[in-house]
Protein backbone atom coordinates (compact mmCIF):
# COMPACT_ATOMS: atom_id res chain seq x y z
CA UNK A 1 0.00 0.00 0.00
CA UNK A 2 0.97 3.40 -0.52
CA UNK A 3 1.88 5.80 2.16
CA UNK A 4 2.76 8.82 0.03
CA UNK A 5 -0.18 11.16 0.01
CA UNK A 6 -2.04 11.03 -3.25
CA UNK A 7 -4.57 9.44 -5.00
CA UNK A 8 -4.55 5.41 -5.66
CA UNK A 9 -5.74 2.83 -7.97
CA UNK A 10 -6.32 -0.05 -4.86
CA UNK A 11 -5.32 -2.75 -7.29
CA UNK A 12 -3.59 -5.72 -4.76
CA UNK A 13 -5.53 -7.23 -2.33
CA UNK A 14 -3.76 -5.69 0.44
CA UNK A 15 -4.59 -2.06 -1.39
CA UNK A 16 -8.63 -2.99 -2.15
CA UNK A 17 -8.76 -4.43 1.81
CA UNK A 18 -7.62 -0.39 2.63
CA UNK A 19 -10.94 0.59 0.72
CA UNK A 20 -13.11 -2.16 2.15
CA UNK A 21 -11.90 -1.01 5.52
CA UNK A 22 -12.13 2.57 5.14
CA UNK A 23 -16.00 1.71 3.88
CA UNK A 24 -16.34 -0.14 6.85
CA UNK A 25 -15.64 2.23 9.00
CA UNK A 26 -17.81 5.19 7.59
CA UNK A 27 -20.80 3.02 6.26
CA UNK A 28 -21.44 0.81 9.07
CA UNK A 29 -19.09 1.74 12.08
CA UNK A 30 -20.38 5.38 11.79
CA UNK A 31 -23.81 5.46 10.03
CA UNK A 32 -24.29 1.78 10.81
CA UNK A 33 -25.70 0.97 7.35
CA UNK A 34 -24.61 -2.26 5.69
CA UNK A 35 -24.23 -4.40 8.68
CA UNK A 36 -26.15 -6.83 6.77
CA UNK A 37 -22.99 -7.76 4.16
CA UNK A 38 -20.54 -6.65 6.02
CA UNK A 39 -17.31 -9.06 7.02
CA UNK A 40 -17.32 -7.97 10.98
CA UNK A 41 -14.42 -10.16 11.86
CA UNK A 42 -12.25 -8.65 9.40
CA UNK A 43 -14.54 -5.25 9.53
CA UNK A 44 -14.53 -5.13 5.88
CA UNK A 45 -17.43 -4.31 3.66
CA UNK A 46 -17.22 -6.00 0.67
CA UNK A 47 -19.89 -5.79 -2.39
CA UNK A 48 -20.64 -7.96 -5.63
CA UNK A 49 -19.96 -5.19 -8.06
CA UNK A 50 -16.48 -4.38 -6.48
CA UNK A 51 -15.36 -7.40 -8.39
CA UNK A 52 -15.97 -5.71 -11.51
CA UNK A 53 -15.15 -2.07 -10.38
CA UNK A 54 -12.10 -0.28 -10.22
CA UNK A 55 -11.15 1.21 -6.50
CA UNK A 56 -9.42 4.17 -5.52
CA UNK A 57 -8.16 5.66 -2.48
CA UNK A 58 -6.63 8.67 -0.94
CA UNK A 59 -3.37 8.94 1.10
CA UNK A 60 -3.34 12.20 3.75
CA UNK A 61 -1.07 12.68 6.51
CA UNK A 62 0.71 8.88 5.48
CA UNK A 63 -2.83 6.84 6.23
CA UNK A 64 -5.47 6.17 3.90
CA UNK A 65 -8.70 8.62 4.32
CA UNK A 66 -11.00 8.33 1.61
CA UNK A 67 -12.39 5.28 -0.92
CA UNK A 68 -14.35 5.16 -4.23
CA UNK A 69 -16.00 2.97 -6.62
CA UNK A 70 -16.36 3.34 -10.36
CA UNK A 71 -18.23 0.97 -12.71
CA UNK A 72 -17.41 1.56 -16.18
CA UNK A 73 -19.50 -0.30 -18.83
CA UNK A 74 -15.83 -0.78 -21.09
CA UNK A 75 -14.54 -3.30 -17.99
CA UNK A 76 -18.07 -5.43 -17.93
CA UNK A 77 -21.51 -5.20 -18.54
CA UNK A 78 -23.18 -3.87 -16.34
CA UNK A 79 -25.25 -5.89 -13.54
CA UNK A 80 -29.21 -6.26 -13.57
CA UNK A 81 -28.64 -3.78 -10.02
CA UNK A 82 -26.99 -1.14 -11.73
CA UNK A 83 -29.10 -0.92 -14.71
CA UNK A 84 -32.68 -1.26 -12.58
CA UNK A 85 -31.09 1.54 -10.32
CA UNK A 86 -29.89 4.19 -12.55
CA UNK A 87 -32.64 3.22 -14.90
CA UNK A 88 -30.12 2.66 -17.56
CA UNK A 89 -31.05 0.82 -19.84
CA UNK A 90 -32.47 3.71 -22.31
CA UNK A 91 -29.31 5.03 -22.22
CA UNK A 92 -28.06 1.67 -23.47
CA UNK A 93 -29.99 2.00 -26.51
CA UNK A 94 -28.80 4.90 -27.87
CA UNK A 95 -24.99 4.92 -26.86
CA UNK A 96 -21.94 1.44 -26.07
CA UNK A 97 -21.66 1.04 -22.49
CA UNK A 98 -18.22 1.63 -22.60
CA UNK A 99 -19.77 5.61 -22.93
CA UNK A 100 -21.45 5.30 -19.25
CA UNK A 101 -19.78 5.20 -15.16
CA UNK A 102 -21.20 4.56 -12.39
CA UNK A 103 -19.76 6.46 -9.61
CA UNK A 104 -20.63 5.09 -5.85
CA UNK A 105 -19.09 4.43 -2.35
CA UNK A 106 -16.82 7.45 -2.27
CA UNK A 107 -16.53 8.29 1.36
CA UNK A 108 -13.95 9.91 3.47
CA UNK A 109 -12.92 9.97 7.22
CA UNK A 110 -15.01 12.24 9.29
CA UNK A 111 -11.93 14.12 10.25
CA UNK A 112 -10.77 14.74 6.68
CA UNK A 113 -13.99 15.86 5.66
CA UNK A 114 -13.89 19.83 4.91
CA UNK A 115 -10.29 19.30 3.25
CA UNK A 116 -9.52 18.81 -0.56
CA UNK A 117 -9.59 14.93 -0.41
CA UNK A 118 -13.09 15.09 -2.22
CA UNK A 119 -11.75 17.23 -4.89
CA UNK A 120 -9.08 15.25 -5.72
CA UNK A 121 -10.89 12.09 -5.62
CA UNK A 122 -13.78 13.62 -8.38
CA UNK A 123 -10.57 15.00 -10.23
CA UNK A 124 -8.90 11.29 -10.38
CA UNK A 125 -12.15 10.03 -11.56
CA UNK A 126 -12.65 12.67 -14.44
CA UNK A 127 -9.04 12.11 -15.63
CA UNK A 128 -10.21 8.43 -15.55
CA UNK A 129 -13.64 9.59 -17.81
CA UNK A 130 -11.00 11.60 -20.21
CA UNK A 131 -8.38 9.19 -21.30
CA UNK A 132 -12.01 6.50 -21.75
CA UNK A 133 -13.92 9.52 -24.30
CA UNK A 134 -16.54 8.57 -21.45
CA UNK A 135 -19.93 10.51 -22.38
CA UNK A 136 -22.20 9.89 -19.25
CA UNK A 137 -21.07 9.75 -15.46
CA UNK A 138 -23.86 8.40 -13.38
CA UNK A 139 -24.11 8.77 -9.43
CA UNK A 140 -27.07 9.36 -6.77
CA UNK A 141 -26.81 11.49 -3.27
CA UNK A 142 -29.19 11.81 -0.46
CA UNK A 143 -31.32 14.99 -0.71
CA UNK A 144 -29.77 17.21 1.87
CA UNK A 145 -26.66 16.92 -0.55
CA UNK A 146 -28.32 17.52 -3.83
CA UNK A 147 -26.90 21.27 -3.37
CA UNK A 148 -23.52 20.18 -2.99
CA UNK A 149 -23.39 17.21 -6.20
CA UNK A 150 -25.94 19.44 -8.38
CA UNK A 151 -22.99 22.95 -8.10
CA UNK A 152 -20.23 20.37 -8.95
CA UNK A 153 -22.09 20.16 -12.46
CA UNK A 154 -24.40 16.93 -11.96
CA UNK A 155 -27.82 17.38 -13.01
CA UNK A 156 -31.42 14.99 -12.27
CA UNK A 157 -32.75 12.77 -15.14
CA UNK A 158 -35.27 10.63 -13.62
CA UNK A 159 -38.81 11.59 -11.60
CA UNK A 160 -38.28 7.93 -10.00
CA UNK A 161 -35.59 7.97 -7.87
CA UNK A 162 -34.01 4.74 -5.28
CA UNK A 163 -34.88 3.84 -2.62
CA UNK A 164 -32.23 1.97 -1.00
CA UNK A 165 -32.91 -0.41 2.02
CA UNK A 166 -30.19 0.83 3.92
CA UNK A 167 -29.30 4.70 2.80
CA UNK A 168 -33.13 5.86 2.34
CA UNK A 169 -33.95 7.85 -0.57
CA UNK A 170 -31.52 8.49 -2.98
CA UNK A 171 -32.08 11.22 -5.99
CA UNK A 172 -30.47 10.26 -9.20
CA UNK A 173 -27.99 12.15 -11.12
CA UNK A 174 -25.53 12.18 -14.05
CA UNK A 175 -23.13 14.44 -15.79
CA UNK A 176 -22.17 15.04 -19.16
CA UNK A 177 -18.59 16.12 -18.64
CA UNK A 178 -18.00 16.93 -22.18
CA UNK A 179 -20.92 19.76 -21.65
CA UNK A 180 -18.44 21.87 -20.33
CA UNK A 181 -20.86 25.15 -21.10
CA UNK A 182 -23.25 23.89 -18.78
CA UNK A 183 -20.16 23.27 -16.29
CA UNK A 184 -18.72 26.57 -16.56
CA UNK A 185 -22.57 28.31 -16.05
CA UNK A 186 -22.97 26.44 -12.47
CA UNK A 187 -19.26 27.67 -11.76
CA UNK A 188 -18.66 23.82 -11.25
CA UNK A 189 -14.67 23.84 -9.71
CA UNK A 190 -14.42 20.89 -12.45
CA UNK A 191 -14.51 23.03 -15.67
CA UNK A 192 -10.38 23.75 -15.56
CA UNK A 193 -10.14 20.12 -15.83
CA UNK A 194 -12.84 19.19 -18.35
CA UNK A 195 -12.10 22.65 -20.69
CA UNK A 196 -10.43 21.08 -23.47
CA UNK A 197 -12.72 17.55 -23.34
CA UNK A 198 -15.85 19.62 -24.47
CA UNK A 199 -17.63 19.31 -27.39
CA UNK A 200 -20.41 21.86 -29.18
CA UNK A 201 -22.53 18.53 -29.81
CA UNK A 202 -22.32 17.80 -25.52
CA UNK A 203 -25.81 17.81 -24.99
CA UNK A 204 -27.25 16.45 -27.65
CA UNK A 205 -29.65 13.44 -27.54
CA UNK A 206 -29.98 14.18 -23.68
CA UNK A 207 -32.31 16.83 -23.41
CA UNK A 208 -35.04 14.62 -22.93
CA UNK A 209 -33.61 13.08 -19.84
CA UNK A 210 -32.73 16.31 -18.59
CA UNK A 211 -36.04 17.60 -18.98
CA UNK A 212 -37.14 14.94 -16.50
CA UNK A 213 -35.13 15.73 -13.64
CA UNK A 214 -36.71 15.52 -9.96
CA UNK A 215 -35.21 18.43 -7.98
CA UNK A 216 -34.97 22.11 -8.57
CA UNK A 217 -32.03 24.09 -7.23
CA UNK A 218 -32.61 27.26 -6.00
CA UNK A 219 -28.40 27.59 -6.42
CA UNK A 220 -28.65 26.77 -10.01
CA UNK A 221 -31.66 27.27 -11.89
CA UNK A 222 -32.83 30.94 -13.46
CA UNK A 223 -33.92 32.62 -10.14
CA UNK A 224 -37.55 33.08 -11.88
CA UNK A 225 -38.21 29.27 -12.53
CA UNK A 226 -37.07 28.73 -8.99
CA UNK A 227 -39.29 31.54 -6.91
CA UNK A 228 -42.15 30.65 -9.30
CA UNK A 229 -41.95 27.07 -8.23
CA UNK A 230 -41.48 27.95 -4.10
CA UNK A 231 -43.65 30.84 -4.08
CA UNK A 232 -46.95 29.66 -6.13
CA UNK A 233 -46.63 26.58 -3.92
CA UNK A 234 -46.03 28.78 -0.17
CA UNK A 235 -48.86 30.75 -1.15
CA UNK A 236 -51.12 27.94 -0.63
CA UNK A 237 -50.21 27.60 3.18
CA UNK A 238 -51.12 30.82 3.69
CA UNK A 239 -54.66 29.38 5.15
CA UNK A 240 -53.18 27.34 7.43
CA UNK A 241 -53.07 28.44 10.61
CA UNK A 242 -49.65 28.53 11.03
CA UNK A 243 -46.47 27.48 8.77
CA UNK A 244 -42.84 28.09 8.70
CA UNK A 245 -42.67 31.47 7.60
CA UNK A 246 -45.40 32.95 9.35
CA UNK A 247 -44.67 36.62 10.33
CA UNK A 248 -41.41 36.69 7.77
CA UNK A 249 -41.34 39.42 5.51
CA UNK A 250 -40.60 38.18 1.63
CA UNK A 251 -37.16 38.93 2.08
CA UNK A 252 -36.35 37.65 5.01
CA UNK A 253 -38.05 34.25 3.62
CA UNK A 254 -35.26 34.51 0.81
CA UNK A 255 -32.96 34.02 3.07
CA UNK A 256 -34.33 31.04 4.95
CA UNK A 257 -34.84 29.64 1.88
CA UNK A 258 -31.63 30.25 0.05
CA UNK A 259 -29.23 27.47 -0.99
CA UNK A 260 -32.68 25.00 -0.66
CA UNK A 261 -34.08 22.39 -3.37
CA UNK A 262 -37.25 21.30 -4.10
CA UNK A 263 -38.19 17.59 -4.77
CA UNK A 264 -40.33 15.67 -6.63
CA UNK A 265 -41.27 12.02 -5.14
CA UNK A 266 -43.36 9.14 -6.17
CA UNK A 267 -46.23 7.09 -4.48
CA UNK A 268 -44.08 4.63 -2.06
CA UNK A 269 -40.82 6.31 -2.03
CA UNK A 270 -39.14 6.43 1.67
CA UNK A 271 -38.00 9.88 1.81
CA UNK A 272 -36.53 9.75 5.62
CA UNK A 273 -35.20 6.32 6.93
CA UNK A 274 -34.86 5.79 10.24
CA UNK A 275 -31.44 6.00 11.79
CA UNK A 276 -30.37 8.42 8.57
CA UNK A 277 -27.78 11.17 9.97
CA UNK A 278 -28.96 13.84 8.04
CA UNK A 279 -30.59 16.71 9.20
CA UNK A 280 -32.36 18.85 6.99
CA UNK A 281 -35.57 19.91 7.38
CA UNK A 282 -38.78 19.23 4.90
CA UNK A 283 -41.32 21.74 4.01
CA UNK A 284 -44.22 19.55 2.15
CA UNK A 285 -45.73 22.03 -0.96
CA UNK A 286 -47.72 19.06 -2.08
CA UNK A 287 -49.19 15.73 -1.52
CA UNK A 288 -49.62 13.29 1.18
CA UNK A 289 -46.81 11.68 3.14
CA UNK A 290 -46.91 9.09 6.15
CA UNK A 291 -44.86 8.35 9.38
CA UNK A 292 -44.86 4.57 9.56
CA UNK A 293 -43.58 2.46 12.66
CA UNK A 294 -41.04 -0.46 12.28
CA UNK A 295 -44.34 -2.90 12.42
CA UNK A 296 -46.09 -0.66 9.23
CA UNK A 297 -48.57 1.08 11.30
CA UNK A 298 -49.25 4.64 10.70
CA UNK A 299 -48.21 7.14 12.95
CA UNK A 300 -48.72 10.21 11.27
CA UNK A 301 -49.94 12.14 8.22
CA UNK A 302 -48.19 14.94 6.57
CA UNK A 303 -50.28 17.25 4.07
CA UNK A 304 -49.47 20.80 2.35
CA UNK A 305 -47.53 23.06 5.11
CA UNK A 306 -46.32 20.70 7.04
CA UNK A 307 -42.83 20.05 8.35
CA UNK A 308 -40.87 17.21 8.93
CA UNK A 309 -37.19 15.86 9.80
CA UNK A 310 -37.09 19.24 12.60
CA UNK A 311 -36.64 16.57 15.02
CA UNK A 312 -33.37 15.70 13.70
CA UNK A 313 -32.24 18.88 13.55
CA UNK A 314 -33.66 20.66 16.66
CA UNK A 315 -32.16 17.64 18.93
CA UNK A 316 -29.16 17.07 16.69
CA UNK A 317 -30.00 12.79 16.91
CA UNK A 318 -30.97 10.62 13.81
CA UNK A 319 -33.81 10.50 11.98
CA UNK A 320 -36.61 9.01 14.59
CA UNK A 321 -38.84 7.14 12.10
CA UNK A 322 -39.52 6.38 8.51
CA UNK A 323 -41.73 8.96 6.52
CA UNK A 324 -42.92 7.38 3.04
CA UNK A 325 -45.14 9.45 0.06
CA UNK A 326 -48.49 7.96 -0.53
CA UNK A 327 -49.22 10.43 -3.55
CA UNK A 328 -47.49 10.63 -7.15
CA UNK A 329 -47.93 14.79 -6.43
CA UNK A 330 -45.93 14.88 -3.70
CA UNK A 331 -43.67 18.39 -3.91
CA UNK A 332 -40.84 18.82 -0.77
CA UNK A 333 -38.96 22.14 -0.06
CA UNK A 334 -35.70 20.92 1.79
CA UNK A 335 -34.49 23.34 3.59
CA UNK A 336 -30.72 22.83 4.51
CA UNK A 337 -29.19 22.51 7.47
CA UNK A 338 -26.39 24.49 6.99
CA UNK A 339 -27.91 27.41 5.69
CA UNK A 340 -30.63 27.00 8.70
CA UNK A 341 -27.45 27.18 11.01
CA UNK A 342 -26.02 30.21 9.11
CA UNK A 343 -29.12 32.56 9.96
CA UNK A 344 -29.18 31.08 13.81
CA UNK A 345 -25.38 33.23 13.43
CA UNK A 346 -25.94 35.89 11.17
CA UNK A 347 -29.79 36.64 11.22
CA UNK A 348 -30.70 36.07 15.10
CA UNK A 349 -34.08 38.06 14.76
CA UNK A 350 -35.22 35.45 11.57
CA UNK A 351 -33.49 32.35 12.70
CA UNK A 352 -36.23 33.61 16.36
CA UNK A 353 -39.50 33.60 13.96
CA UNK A 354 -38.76 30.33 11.77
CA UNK A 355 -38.23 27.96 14.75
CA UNK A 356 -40.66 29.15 16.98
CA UNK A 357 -43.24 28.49 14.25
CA UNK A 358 -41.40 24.81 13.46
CA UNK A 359 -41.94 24.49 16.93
CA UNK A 360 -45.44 25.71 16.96
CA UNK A 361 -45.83 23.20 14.10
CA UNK A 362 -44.57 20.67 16.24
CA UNK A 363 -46.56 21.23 19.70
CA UNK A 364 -49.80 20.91 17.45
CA UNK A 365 -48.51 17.55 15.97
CA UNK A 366 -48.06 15.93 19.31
CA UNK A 367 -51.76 17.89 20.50
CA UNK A 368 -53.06 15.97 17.21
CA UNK A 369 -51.95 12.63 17.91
């Protein structure tokens, strides 16, 4: 193994037992997801598709930090899991696999988190999708980190997302790194790299996937799409007796609802799983969503104007139970966490009106139930 800081192909044993370990330790040691597969006497977590895959990892400080997967369709076909997933398989039709990645497991220390490591790990990967004339790169995120994937240049395709047994809902996304137009218009830190890989033709034959995308970003689309979208909805709750930005002036609801997404979801998708770290908070624009116990049972409904995941956030503790949609027209603001954190510093007197009406919400939950 390598113990020069960089970025490695694991290719021994020895080097693809660092990644398995490193995996171990962030998947199931810290978010205790996997436990299922996992080898807990050697505390490795080892997949099907990583025999097929190519592994990397990152060297900081003289230990390894960081792992990732890529599945490119020029090693192997792809498996029935992949294609099902990513919902590939009209892609296959009009392009050779060897012109699609998959891009999954990349994870990194908690203490290394906040450096460059992911940067160079995305860069090691695109140098990978350049010397392969690779035309798709295909990857998925939980919401609270659409934000983050959808500003490095990654864009939705699908209005049916995953959901995975043991990460929760999962939005799906791909880039077209040779659409390096697109790139440089979402200031993506990627474009420097990608510059001379682009073509005038980038786009072409996608636009109908793109046009199905299930999130909006209010960081990246035309600020009137996005207010139209957040605003016609919002004005709807304005009958209810109270919702999250009661008593907030326009601008000051800006601001709470800067650097936010809005999602699409599906009859039976599981949009908070138990146990899930995250800790965004949900403002429901549309549709019906239930809390369900371990056992099925319904705990709770959740209609226009409500909010959920503020447990998580108020008490700073995992997601408490599973909330599922039970419409096709269900429409979620997701309010980051983050940014929610930023205003408690920076805006005391908003941050003051926002979470005593979350908690208002919430006292009239509990009354209800």
């Amino acid at each position: 193994m390598q113990a020069i800081d960089g970025i490695y192909p694991a290719e021994s044993e020895e080097e693809r037992n660092v990644v398995f370990r490193l995996r171990y330790q962030v998947y199931y040691e810290e978010l205790g997801r996997y436990g299922d597969v996992a080898d807990h006497d050697r505390k490795l977590l080892i997949e099907d598709i990583d025999h097929n895959s190519r592994l990397f990892y990152a060297v900081m400080d003289g230990k390894p930090v960081a792992g990732m997967r890529q599945t490119w369709g020029g090693d192997a076909p792809f498996t029935k899991r992949h294609i099902d997933q990513y919902q590939l398989q009209p892609f296959l039709k009009r392009t050779p696999a060897r012109d699609l990645l998959i891009g999954e497991r990349l994870h990194v220390l908690p203490e290394y988190r906040g450096t460059d490591v992911l940067f160079r790990m995305f860069t090691t990967a695109l140098s990978f999708v350049k010397e392969n004339n690779v035309e798709l790169v295909f990857g998925d995120c939980e919401p609270h980190l659409l934000n983050l994937y959808m500003s490095l240049g990654f864009r939705t395709y699908s209005k049916k997302n995953f959901n995975s047994p043991a990460a929760g809902y999962l939005v799906l996304m791909m880039m077209l790194p040779k659409d390096v137009d697109y790139l440089r218009a979402v200031k993506s830190p990627f474009v420097s790299i990608l510059e001379d890989y682009s073509t005038e033709s980038a786009s072409l034959g996608w636009e109908d996937f793109l046009a199905n995308g299930s999130a909006v970003s209010q960081q990246l689309s035309s600020p009137e799409v996005y207010w139209s979208e957040v605003y016609g909805a919002l004005k709807e709750l304005e009958h209810t007796s109270v919702h999250p930005f009661d008593g907030l002036t326009e601008e000051q609801s800006d601001i709470c609802i800067d650097k936010s997404t809005v999602i699409e979801c599906a009859r039976s998708d599981r949009i908070l799983k138990k146990g899930n770290t995250a800790r965004n908070m949900f403002i429901v624009l549309s549709g019906v969503l239930e809390v369900r116990a371990d056992d099925g049972s319904i705990l709770a409904v959740f209609t226009t104007g409500d909010v959920f995941g503020e447990m998580a956030f108020l008490l700073g503790t995992p997601r408490s139970q599973d909330v599922y949609a039970v419409t096709d027209d269900v429409k979620l603001l997701s309010l980051s966490e983050t940014q929610i954190r930023r205003i408690m510093d920076d805006h005391a007197d908003i941050a003051a009106i926002l979470l005593l009406n979350v908690s208002k919400m919430l006292c009239m939950r509990l009354l209800r139930s």
